[in-house]
N, C-alpha and C. Protein backbone atom coordinates (compact mmCIF):
# COMPACT_ATOMS: atom_id res chain seq x y z
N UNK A 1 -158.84 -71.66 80.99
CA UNK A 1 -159.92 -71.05 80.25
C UNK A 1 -159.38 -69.79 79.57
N UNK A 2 -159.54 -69.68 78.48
CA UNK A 2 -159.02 -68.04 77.26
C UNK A 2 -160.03 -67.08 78.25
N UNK A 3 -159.28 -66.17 78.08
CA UNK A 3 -159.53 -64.89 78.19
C UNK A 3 -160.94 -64.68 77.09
N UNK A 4 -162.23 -63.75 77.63
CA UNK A 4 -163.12 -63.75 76.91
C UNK A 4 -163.23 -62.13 76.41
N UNK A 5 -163.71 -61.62 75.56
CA UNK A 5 -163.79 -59.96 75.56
C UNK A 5 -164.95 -59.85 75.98
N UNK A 6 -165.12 -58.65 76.71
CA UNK A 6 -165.87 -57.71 77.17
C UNK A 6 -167.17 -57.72 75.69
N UNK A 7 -168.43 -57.74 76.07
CA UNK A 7 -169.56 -57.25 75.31
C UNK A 7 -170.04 -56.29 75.38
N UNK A 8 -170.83 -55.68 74.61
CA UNK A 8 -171.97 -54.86 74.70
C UNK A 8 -172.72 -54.52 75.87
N UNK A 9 -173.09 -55.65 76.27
CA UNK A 9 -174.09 -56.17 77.78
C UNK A 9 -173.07 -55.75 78.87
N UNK A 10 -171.89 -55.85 78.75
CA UNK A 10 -170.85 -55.56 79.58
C UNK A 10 -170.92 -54.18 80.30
N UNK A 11 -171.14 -53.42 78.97
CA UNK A 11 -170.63 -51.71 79.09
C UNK A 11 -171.67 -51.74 79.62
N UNK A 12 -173.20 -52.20 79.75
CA UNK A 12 -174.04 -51.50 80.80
C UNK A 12 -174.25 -51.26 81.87
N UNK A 13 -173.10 -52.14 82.29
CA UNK A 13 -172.72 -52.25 83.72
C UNK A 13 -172.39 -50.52 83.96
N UNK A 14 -173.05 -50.26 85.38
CA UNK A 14 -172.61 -49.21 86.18
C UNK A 14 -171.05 -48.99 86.80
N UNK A 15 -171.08 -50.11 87.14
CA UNK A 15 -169.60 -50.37 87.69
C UNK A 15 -168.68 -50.02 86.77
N UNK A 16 -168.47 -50.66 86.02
CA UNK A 16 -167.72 -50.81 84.52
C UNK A 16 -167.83 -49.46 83.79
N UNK A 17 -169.13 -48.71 84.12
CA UNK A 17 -168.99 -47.44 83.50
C UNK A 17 -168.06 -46.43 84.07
N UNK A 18 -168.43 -46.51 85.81
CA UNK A 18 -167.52 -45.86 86.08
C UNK A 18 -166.48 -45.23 86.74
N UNK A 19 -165.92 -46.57 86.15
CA UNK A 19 -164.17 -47.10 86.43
C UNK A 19 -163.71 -46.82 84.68
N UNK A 20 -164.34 -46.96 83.67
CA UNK A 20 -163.43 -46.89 82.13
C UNK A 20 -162.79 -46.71 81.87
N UNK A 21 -162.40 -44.62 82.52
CA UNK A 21 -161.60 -43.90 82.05
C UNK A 21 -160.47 -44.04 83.15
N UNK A 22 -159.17 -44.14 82.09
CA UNK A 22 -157.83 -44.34 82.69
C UNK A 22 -157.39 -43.25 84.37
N UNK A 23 -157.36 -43.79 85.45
CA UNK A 23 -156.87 -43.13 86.44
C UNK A 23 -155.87 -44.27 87.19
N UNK A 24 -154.59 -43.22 86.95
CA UNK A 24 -153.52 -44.28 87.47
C UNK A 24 -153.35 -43.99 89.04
N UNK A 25 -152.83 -45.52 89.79
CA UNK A 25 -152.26 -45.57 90.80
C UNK A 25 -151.42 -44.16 91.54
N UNK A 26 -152.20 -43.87 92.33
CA UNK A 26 -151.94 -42.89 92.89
C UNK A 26 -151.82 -42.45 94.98
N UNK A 27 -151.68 -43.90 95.12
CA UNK A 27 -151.61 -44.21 97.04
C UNK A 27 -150.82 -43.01 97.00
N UNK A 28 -151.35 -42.41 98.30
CA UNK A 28 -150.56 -41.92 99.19
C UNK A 28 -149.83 -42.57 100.93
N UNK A 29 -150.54 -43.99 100.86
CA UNK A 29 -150.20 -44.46 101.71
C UNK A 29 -148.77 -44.64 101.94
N UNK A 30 -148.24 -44.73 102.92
CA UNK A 30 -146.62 -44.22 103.23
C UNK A 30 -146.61 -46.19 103.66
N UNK A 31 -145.28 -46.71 103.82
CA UNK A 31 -144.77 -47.43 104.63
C UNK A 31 -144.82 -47.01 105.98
N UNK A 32 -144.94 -47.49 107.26
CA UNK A 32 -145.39 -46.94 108.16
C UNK A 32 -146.33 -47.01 109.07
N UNK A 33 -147.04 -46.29 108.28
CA UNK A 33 -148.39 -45.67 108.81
C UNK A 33 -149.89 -46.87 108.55
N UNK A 34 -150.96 -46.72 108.86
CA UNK A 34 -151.88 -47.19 108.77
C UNK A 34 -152.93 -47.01 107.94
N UNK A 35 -153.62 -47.85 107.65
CA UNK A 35 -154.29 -48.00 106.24
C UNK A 35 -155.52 -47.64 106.11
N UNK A 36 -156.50 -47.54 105.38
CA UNK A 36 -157.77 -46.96 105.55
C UNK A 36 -158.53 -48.69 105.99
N UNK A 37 -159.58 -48.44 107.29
CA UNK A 37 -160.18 -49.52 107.84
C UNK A 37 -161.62 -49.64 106.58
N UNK A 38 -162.20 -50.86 106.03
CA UNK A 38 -163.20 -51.31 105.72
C UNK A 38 -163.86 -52.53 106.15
N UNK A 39 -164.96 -52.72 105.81
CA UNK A 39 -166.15 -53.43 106.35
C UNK A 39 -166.86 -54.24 104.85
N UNK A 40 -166.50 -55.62 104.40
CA UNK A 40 -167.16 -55.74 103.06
C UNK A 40 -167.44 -57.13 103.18
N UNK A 41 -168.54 -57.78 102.81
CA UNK A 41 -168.86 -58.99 102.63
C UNK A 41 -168.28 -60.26 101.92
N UNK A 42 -167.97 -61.09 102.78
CA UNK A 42 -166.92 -62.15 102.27
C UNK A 42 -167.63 -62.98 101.69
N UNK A 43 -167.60 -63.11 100.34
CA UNK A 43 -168.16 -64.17 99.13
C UNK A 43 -168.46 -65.53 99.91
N UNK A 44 -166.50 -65.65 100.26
CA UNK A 44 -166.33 -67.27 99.97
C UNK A 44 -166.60 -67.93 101.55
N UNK A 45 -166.75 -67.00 102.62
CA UNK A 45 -166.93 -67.37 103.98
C UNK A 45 -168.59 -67.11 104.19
N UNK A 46 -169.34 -66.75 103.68
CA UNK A 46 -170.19 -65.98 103.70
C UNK A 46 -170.58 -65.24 104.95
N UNK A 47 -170.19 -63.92 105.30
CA UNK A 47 -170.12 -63.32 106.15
C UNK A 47 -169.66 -61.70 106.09
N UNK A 48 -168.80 -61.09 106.95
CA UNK A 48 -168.34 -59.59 106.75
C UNK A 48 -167.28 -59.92 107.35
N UNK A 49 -166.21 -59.06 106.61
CA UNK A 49 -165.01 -58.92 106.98
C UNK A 49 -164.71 -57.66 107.56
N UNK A 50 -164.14 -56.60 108.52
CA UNK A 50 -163.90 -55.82 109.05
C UNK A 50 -162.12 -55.38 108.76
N UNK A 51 -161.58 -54.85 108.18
CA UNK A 51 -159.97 -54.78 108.51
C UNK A 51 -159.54 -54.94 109.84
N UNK A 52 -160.17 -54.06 110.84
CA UNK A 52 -159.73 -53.45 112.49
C UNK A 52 -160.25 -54.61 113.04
N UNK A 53 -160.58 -55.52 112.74
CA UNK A 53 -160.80 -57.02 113.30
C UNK A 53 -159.40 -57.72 113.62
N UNK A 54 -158.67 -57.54 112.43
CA UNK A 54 -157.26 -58.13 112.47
C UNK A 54 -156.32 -57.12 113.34
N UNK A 55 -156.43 -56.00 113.66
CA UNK A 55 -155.68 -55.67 114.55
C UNK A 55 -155.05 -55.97 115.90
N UNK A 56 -153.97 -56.25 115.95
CA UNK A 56 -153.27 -56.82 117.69
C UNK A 56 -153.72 -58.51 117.60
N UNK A 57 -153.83 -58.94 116.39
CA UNK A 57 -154.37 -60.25 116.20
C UNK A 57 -153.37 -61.23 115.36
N UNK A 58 -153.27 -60.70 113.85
CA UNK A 58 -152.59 -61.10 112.81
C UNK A 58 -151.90 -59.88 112.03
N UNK A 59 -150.52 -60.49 111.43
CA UNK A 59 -151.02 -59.72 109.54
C UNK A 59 -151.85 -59.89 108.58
N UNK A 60 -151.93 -59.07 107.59
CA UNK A 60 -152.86 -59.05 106.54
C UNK A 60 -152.81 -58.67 105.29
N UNK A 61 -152.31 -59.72 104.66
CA UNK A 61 -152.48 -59.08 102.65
C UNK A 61 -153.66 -58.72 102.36
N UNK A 62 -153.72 -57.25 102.03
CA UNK A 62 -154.83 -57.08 101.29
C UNK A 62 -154.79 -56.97 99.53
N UNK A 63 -154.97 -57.94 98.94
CA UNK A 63 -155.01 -57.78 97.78
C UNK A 63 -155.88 -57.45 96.86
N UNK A 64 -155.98 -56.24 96.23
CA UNK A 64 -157.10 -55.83 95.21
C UNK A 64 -156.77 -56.92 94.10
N UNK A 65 -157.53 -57.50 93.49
CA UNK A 65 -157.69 -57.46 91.69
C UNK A 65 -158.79 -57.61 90.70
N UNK A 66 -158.39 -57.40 89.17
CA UNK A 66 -159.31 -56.97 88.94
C UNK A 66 -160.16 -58.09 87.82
N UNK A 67 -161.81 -58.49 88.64
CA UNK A 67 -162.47 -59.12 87.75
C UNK A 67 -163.76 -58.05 86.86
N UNK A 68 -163.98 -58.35 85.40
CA UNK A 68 -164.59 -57.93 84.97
C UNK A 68 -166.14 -58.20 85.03
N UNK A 69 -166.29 -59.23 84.97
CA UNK A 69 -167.47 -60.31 85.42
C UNK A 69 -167.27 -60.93 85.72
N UNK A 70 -168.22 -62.14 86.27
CA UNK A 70 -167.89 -64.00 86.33
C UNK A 70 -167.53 -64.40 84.77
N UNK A 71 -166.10 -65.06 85.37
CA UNK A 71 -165.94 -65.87 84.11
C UNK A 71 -165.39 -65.07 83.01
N UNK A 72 -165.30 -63.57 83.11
CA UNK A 72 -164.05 -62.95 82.23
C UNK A 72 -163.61 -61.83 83.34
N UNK A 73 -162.19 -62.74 83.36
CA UNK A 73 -161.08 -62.33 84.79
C UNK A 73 -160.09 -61.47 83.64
N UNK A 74 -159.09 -60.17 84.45
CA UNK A 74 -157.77 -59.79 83.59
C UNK A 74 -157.12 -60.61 83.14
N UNK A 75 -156.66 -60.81 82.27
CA UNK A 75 -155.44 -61.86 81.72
C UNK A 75 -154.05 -61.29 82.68
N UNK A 76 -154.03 -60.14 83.37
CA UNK A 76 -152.96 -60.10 84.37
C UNK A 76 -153.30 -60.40 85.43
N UNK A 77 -154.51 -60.54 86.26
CA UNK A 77 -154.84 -61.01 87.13
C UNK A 77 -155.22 -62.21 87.10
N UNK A 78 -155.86 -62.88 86.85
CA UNK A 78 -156.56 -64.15 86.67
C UNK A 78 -154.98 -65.00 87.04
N UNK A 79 -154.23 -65.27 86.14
CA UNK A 79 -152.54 -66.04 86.66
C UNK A 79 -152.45 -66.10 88.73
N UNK A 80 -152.66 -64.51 88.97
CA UNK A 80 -152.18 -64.24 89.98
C UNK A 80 -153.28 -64.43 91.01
N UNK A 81 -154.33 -64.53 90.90
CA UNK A 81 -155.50 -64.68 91.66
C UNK A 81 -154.95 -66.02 91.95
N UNK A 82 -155.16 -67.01 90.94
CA UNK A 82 -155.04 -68.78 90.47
C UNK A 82 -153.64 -69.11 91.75
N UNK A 83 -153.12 -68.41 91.51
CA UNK A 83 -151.36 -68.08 92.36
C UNK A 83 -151.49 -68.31 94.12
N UNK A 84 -151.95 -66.95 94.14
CA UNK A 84 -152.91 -66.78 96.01
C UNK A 84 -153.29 -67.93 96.35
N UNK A 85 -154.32 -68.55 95.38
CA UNK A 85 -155.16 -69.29 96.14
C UNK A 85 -154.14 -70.99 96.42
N UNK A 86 -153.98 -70.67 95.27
CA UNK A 86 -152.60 -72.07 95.33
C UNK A 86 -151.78 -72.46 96.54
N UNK A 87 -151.75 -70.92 97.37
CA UNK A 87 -150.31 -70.78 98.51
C UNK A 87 -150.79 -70.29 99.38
N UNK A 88 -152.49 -70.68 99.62
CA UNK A 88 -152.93 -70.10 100.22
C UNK A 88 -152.59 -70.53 101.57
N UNK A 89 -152.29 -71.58 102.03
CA UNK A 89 -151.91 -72.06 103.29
C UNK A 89 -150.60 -71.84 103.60
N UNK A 90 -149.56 -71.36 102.66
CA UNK A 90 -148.00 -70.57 103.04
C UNK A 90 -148.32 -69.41 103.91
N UNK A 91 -149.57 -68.77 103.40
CA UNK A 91 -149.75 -67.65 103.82
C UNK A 91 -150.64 -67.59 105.47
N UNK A 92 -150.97 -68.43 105.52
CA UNK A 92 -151.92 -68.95 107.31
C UNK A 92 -150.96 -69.76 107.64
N UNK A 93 -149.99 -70.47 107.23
CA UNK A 93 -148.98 -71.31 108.04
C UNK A 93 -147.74 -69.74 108.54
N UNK A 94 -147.85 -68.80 107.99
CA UNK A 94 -146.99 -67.79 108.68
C UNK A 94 -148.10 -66.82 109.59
N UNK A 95 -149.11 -67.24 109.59
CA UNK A 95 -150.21 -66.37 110.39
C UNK A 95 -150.46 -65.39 110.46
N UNK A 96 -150.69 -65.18 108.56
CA UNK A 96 -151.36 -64.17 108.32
C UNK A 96 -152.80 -64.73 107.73
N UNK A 97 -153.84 -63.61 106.95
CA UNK A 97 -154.88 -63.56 106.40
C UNK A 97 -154.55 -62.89 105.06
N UNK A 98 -154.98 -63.66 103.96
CA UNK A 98 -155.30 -62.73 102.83
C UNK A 98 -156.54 -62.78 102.46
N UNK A 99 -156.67 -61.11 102.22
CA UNK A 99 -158.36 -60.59 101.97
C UNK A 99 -157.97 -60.60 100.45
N UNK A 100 -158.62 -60.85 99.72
CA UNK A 100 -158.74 -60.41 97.89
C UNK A 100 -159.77 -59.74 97.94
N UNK A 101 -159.75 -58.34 97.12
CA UNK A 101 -161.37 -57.57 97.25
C UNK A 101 -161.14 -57.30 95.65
N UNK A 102 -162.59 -57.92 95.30
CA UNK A 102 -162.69 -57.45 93.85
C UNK A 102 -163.92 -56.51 93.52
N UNK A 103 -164.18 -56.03 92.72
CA UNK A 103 -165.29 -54.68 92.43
C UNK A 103 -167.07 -55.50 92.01
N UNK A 104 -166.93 -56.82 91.50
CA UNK A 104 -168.24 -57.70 91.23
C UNK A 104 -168.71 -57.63 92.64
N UNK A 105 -170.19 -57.37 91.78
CA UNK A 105 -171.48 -57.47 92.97
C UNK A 105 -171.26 -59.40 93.60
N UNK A 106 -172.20 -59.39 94.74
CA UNK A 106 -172.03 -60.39 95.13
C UNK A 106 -172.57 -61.58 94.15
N UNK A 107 -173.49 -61.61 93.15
CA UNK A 107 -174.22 -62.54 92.70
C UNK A 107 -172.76 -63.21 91.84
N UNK A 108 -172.12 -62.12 91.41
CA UNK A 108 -171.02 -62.03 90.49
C UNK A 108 -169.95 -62.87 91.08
N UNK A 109 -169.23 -62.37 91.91
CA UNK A 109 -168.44 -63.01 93.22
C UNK A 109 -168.80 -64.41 93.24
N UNK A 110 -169.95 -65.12 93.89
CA UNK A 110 -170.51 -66.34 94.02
C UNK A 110 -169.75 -66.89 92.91
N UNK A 111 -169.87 -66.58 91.99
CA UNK A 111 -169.84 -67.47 90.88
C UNK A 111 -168.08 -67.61 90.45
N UNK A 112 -167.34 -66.30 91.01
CA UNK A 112 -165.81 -66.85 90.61
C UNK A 112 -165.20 -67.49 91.80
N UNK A 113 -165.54 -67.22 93.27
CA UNK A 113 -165.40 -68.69 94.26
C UNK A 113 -165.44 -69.51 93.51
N UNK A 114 -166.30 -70.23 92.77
CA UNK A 114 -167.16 -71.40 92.10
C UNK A 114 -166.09 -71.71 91.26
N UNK A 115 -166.43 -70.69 90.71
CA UNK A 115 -165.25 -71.07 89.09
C UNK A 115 -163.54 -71.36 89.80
N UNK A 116 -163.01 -70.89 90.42
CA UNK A 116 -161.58 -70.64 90.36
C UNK A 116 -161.41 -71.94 92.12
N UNK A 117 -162.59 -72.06 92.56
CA UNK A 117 -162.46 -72.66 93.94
C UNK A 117 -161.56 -72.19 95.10
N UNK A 118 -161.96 -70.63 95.18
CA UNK A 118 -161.00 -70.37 95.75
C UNK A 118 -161.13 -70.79 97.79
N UNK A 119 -159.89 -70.92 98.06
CA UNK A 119 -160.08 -71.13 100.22
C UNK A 119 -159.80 -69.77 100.04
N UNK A 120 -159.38 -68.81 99.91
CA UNK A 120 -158.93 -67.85 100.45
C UNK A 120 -160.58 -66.81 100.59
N UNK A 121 -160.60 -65.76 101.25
CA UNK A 121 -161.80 -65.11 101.51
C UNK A 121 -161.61 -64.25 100.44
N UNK A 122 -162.64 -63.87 99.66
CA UNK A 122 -162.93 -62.95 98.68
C UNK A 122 -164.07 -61.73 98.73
N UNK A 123 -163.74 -60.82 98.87
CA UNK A 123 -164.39 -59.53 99.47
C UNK A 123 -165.22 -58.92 98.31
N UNK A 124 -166.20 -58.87 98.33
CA UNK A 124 -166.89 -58.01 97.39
C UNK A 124 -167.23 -56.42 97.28
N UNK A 125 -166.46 -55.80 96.40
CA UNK A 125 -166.55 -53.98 96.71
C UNK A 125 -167.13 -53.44 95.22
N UNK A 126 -168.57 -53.77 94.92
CA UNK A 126 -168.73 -53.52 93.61
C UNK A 126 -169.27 -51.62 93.59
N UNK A 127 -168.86 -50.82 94.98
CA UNK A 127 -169.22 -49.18 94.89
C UNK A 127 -168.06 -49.41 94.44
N UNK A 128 -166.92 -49.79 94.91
CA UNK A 128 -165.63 -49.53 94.54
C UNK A 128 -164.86 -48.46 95.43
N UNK A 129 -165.71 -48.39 96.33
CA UNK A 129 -165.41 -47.64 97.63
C UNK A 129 -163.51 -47.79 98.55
N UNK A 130 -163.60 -48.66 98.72
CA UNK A 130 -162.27 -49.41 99.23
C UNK A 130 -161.30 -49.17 98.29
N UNK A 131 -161.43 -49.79 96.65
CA UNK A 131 -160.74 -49.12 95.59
C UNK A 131 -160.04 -47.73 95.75
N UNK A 132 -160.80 -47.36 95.97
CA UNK A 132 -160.93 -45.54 95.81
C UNK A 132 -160.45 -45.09 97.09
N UNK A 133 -160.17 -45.76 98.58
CA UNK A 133 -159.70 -45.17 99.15
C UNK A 133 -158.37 -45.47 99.34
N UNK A 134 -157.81 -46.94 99.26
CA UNK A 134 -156.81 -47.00 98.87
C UNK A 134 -156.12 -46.25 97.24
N UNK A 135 -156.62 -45.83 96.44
CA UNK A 135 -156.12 -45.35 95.06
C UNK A 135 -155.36 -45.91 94.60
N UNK A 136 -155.88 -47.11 94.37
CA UNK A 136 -155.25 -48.08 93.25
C UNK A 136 -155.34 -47.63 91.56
N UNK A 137 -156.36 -46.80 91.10
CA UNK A 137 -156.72 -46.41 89.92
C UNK A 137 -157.50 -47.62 89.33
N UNK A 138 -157.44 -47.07 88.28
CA UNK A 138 -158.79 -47.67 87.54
C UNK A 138 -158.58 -47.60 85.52
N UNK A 139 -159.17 -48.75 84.91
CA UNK A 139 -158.76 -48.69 83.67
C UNK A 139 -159.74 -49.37 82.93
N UNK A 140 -160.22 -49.35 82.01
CA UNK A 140 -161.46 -50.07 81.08
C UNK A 140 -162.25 -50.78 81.91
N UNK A 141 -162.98 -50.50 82.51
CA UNK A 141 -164.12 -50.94 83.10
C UNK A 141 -163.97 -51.57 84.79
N UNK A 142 -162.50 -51.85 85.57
CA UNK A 142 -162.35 -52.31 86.47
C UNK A 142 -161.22 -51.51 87.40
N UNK A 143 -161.23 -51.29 88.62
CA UNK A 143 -159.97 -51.20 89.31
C UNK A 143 -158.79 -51.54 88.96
N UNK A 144 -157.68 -50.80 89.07
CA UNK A 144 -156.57 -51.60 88.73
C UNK A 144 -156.01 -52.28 89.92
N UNK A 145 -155.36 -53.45 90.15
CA UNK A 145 -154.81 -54.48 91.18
C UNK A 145 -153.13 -53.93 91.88
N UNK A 146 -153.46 -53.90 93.20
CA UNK A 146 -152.61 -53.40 94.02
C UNK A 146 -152.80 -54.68 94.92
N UNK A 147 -151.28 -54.69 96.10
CA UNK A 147 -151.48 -55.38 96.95
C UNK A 147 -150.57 -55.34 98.21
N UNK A 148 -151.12 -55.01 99.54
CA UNK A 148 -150.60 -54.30 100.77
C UNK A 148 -150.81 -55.18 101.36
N UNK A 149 -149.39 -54.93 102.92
CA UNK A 149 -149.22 -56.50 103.61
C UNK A 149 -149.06 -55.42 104.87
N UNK A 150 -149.94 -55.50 106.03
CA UNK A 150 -149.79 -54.92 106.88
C UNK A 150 -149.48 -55.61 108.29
N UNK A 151 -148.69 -55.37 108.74
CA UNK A 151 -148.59 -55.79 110.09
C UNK A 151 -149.65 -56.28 111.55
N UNK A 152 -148.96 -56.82 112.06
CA UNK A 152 -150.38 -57.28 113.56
C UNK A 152 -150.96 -56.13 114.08
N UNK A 153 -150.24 -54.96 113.77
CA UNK A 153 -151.19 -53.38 114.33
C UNK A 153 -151.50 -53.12 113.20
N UNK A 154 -151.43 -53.80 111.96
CA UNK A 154 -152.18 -53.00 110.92
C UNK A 154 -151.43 -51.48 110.30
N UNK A 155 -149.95 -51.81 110.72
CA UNK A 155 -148.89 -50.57 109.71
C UNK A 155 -148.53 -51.33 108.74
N UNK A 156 -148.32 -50.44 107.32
CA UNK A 156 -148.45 -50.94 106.18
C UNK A 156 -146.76 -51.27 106.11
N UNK A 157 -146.35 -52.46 105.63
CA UNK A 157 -144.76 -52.84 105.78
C UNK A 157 -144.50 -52.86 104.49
N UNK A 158 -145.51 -53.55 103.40
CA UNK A 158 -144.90 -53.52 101.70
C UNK A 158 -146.30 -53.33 100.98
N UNK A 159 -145.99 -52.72 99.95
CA UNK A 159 -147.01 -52.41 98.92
C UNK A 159 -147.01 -52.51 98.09
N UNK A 160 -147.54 -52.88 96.87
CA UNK A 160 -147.31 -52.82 95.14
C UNK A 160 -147.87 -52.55 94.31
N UNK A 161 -148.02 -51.33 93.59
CA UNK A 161 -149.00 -50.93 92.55
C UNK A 161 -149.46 -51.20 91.16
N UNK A 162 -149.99 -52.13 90.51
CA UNK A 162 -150.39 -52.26 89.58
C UNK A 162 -149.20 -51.12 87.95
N UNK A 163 -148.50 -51.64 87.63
CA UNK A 163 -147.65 -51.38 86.55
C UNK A 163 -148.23 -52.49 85.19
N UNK A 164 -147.53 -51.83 83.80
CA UNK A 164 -147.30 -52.81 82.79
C UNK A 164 -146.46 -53.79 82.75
N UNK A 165 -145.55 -53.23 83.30
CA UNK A 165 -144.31 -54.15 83.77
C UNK A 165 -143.98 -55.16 84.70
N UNK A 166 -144.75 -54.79 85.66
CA UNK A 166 -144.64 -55.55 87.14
C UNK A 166 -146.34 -55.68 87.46
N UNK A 167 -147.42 -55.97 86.79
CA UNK A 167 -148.62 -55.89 87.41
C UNK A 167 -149.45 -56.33 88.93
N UNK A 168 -148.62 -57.57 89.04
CA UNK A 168 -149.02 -57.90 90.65
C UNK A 168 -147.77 -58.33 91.11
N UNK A 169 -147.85 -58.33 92.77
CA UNK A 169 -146.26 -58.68 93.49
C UNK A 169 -146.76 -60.22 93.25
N UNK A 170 -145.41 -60.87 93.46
CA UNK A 170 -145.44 -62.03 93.26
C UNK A 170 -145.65 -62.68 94.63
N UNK A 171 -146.09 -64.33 94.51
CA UNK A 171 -146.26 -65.37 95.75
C UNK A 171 -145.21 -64.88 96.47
N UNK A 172 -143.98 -64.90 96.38
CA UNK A 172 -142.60 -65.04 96.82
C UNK A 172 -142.25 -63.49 97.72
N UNK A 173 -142.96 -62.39 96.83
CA UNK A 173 -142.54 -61.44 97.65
C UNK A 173 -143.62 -60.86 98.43
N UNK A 174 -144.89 -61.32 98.43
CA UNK A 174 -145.52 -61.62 99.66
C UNK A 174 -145.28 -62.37 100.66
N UNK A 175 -144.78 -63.66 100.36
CA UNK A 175 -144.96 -64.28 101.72
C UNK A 175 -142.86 -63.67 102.37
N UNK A 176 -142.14 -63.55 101.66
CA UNK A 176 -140.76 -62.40 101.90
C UNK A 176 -141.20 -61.50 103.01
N UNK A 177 -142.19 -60.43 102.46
CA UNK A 177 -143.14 -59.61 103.30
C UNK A 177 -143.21 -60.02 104.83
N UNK A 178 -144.27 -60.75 104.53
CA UNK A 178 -144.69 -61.45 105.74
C UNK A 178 -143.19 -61.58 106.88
N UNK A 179 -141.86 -62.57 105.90
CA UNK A 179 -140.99 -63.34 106.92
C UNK A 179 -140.30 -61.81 107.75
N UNK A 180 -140.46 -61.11 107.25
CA UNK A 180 -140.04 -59.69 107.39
C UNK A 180 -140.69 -59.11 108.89
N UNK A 181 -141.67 -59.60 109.51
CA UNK A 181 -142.35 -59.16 110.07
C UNK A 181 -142.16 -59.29 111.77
């Protein structure tokens, strides 16, 4: 499916308003150390996800990215979303979990499960709360896409910040990540 532009109807979005203005990637999260815990409703399981659930349990990719609405995804994300979900069982055959948290309200969410069919769980953070505490930044109307692989205690082992150059880590050096573990 093409990439669609953003409308009019778009910009009225709250969300979208305000995320617009350019704020770059700015984690202070260290390798190491531990990550900020959240609590957000899983689209595609329908339920709540907890981070500190997975602790002393599994690892855990947490991957931000960024949808604008249902049905107009980033043209840098959308590839890489399509990607995850593809390998999604590479990633539970090494026994981990990947969370995807995107900024669409849930009605919104529903509908790109739908569209893209994703197995993997898809987190809905349309305060953008989680965004913001990890500091991924933010750019025309959406979060920008980061993605952290934390260990069975939940210490952060690899991270990747949203660039022009490098926009999301790849299948390969996530599940790398993981063998790392």
């Amino acid at each position: 499916m093409p990439f669609t532009m953003l409308t009019l109807t778009d910009l009225k979005n709250e969300r979208f308003r305000k995320n617009f203005f350019p704020i770059p990637a700015t984690t202070t999260l260290s390798l190491g150390n531990k990550t900020p815990d959240f609590e957000l409703p899983d689209i595609t399981n329908s339920g709540t996800v907890k981070l500190s659930d997975y602790r002393e349990k599994q690892p855990v990719i947490v991957a931000f990215t960024r949808i604008f609405t249902e049905k107009q995804y980033c043209p840098l994300c959308k590839p890489h979303i399509k990607a995850l979900n593809e390998n999604y069982e590479q990633f539970i055959s090494r026994g981990a979990e990947l969370l995807m948290i995107t900024s669409t309200d849930t009605e919104q969410s529903q509908i790109v499960v739908q569209d893209l069919a994703l197995k993997m769980p898809l987190l809905a953070d349309p305060s953008c709360r989680t965004f913001r505490a990890y500091k991924v930044g933010q750019a025309l109307g959406a979060p920008l896409p980061a993605q952290f692989v934390l260990d069975q205690q939940g210490i952060l082992r690899y991270k990747h910040l949203f660039s022009f150059l490098d926009p999301n880590a790849e299948v390969d050096s996530l599940l790398g990540a993981l063998d790392l573990l």
